[in-house]
C-alpha atoms as a PDB file:
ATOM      1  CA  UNK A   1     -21.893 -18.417  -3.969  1.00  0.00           C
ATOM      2  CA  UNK A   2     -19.901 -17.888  -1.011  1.00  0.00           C
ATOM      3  CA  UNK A   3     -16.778 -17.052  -2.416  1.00  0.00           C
ATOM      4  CA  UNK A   4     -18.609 -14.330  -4.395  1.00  0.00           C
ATOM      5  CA  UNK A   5     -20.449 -12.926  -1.143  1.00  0.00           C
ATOM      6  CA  UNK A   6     -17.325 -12.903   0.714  1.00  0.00           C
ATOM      7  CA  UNK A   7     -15.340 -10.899  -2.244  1.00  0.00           C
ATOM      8  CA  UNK A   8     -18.861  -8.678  -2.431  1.00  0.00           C
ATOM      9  CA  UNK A   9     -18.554  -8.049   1.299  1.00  0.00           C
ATOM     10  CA  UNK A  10     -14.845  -6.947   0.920  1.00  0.00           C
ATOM     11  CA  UNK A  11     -14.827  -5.039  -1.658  1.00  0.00           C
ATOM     12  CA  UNK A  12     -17.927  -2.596  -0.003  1.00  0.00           C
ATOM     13  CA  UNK A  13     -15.898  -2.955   3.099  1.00  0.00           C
ATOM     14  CA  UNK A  14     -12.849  -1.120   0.864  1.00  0.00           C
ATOM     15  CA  UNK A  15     -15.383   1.201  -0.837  1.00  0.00           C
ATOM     16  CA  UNK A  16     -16.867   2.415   2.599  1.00  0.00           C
ATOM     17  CA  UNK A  17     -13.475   2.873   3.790  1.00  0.00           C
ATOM     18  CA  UNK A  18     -11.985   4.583   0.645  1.00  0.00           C
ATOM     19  CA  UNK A  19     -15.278   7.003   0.842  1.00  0.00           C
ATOM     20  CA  UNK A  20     -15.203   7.533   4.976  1.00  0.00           C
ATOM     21  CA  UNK A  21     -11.332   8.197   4.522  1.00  0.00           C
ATOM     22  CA  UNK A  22     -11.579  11.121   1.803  1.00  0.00           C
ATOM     23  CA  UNK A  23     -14.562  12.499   3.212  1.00  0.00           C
ATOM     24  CA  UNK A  24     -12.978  13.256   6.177  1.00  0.00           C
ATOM     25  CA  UNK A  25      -9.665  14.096   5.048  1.00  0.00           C
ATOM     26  CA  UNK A  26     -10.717  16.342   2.340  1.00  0.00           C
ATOM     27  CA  UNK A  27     -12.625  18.659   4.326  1.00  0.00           C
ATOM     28  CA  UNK A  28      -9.408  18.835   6.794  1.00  0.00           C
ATOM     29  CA  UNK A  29      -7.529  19.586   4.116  1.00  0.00           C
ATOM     30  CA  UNK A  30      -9.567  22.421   2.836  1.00  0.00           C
ATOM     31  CA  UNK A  31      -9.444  23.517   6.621  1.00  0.00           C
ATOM     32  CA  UNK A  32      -5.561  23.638   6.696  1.00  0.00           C
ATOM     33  CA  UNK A  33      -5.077  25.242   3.612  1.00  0.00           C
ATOM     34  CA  UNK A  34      -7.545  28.645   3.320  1.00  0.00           C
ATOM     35  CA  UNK A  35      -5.866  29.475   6.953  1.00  0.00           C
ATOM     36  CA  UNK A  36      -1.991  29.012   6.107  1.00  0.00           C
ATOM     37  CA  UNK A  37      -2.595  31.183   3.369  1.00  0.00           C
ATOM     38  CA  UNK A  38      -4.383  34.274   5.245  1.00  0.00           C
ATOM     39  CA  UNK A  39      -1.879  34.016   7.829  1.00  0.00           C
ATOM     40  CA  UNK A  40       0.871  34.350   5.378  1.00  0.00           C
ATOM     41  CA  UNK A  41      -0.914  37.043   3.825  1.00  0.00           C
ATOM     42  CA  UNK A  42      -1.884  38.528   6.786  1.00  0.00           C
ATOM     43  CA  UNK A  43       2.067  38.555   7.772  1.00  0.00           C
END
């Protein structure tokens, strides 16, 4: 039982990390991108 919480913990640990990671480095993303491209446009 243990063993199994402890691999249950990690693994959400991961999953929480995976999630906060892409949700805040997709929207920067998106950011970077639209604005490159106007700018090059715009020039």
């Amino acid at each position: 039982m243990l063993g199994q919480s402890e691999a249950v913990r990690r693994s959400t640990s991961v999953v929480v990390l995976a999630t906060v990671v892409s949700a805040r480095a997709l929207p920067l993303l998106r950011r970077d991108v639209p604005p490159t491209r106007g700018s090059t446009n715009l020039r």
